[in-house]
Structures are given as structure tokens and as C-alpha cells.
Protein backbone atom coordinates (compact mmCIF):
# COMPACT_ATOMS: atom_id res chain seq x y z
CA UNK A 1 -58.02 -43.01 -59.00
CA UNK A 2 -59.90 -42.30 -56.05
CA UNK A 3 -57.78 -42.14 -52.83
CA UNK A 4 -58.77 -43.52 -49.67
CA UNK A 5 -58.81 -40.82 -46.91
CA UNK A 6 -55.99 -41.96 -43.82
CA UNK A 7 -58.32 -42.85 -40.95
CA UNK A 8 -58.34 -40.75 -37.66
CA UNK A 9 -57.22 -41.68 -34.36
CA UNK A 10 -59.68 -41.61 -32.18
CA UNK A 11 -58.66 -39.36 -28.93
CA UNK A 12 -57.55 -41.79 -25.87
CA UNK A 13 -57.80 -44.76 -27.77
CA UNK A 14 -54.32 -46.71 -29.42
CA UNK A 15 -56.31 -48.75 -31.53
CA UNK A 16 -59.43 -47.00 -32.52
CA UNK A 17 -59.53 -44.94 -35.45
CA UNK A 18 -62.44 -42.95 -37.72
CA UNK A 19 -62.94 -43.76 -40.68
CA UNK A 20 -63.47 -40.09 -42.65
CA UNK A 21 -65.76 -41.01 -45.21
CA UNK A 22 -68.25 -43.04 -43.24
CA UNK A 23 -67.47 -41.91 -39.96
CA UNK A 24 -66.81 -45.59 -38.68
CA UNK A 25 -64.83 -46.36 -35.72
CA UNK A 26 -62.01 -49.18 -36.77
CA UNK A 27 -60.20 -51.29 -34.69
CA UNK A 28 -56.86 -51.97 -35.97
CA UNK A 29 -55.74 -54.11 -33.82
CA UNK A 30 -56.19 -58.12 -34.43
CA UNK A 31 -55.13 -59.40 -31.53
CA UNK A 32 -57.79 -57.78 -29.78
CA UNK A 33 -60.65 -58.15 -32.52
CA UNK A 34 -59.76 -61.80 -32.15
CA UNK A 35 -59.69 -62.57 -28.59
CA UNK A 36 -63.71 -60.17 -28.53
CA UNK A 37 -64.64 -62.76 -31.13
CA UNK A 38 -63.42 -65.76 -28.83
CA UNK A 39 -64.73 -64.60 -26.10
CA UNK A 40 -68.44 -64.21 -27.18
CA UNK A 41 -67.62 -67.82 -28.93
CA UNK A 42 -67.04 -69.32 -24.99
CA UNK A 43 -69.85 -66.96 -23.97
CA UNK A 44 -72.23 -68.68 -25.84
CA UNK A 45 -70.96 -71.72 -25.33
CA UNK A 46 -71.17 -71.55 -22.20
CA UNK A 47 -75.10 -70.32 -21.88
CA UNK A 48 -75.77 -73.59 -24.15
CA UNK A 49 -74.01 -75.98 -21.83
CA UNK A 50 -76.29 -74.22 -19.25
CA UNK A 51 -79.30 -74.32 -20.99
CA UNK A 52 -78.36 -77.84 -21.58
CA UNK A 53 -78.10 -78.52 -17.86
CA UNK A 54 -80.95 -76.86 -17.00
CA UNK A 55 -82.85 -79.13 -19.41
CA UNK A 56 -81.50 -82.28 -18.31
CA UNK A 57 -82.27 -81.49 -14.63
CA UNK A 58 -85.74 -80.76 -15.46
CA UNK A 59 -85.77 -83.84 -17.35
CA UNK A 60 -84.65 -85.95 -13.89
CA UNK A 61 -87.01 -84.30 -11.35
CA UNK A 62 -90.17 -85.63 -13.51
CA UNK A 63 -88.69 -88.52 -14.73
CA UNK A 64 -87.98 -88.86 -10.24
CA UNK A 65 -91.46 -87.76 -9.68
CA UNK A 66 -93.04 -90.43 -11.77
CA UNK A 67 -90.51 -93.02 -10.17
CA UNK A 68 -92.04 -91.86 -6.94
CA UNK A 69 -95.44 -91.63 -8.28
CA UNK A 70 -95.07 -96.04 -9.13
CA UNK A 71 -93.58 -96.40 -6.16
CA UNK A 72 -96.17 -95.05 -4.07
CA UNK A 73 -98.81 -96.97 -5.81
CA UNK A 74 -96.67 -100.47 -5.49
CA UNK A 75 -96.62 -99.64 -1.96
CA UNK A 76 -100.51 -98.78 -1.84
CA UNK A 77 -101.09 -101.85 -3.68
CA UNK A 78 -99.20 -104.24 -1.23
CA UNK A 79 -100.57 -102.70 1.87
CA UNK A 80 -104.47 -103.49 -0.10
CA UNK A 81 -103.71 -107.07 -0.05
């Protein structure tokens, strides 16, 4: 059976440790694995929700400058009668 090398801690760090045979760096601990993976979850959220807004307030300031646009022109066409 081939056995699997004990990994290496990695100088300075308590959860970072080397994998021997492929010279990977491992993070054993969950916790903090999980709360990296949550936070670039919200991250992204985030930007989308941004994007989102971004979109939608582009949206408003033509759908305001054609509002102005037909309201200039009813005005033009009352002051022509």
C-alpha cells in the first residue's frame, strides 16, 4: 500500500501546511475555508446588485430624457396655436 506522506507545516502559519508530494499548500482549517468561500459569495453578490443598480438608473435617465423630450414638444405645440 502506498502511504500518504504527513503534510508540512508551513513556517508562521497554524493552518497552512505542504503537501510533500505535490508541493501544495493546504488549509486545514474549515472554518476559515468556509467563511473565504462566503465571503467571495456576498462579494459577488454584491457587484451584481450594483451592476443591477447601475442598469436601472441608466434605464430612468433616458426613459426621463424622453419624458422631457414629449414634454417639450407638448409645450412647443401649445405655444404654435
Amino acid at each position: 500500500m502506498d502511504e500518504q506522506p504527513a503534510y508540512i507545516r508551513v513556517q508562521g502559519f497554524d493552518n497552512l501546511y505542504r503537501d510533500p508530494r505535490s508541493g501544495a499548500i493546504v488549509n486545514v482549517n474549515q472554518d476559515l475555508y468556509t467563511n473565504a468561500v462566503e465571503a467571495a459569495l456576498k462579494r459577488k453578490q454584491k457587484e451584481q446588485l450594483m451592476s443591477t443598480l447601475q442598469n436601472d438608473v441608466s434605464e430612468l435617465k433616458s426613459d426621463m430624457s424622453t419624458i422631457k423630450n414629449l414634454l417639450l414638444q407638448l409645450v412647443g405645440e401649445n405655444h404654435d396655436s
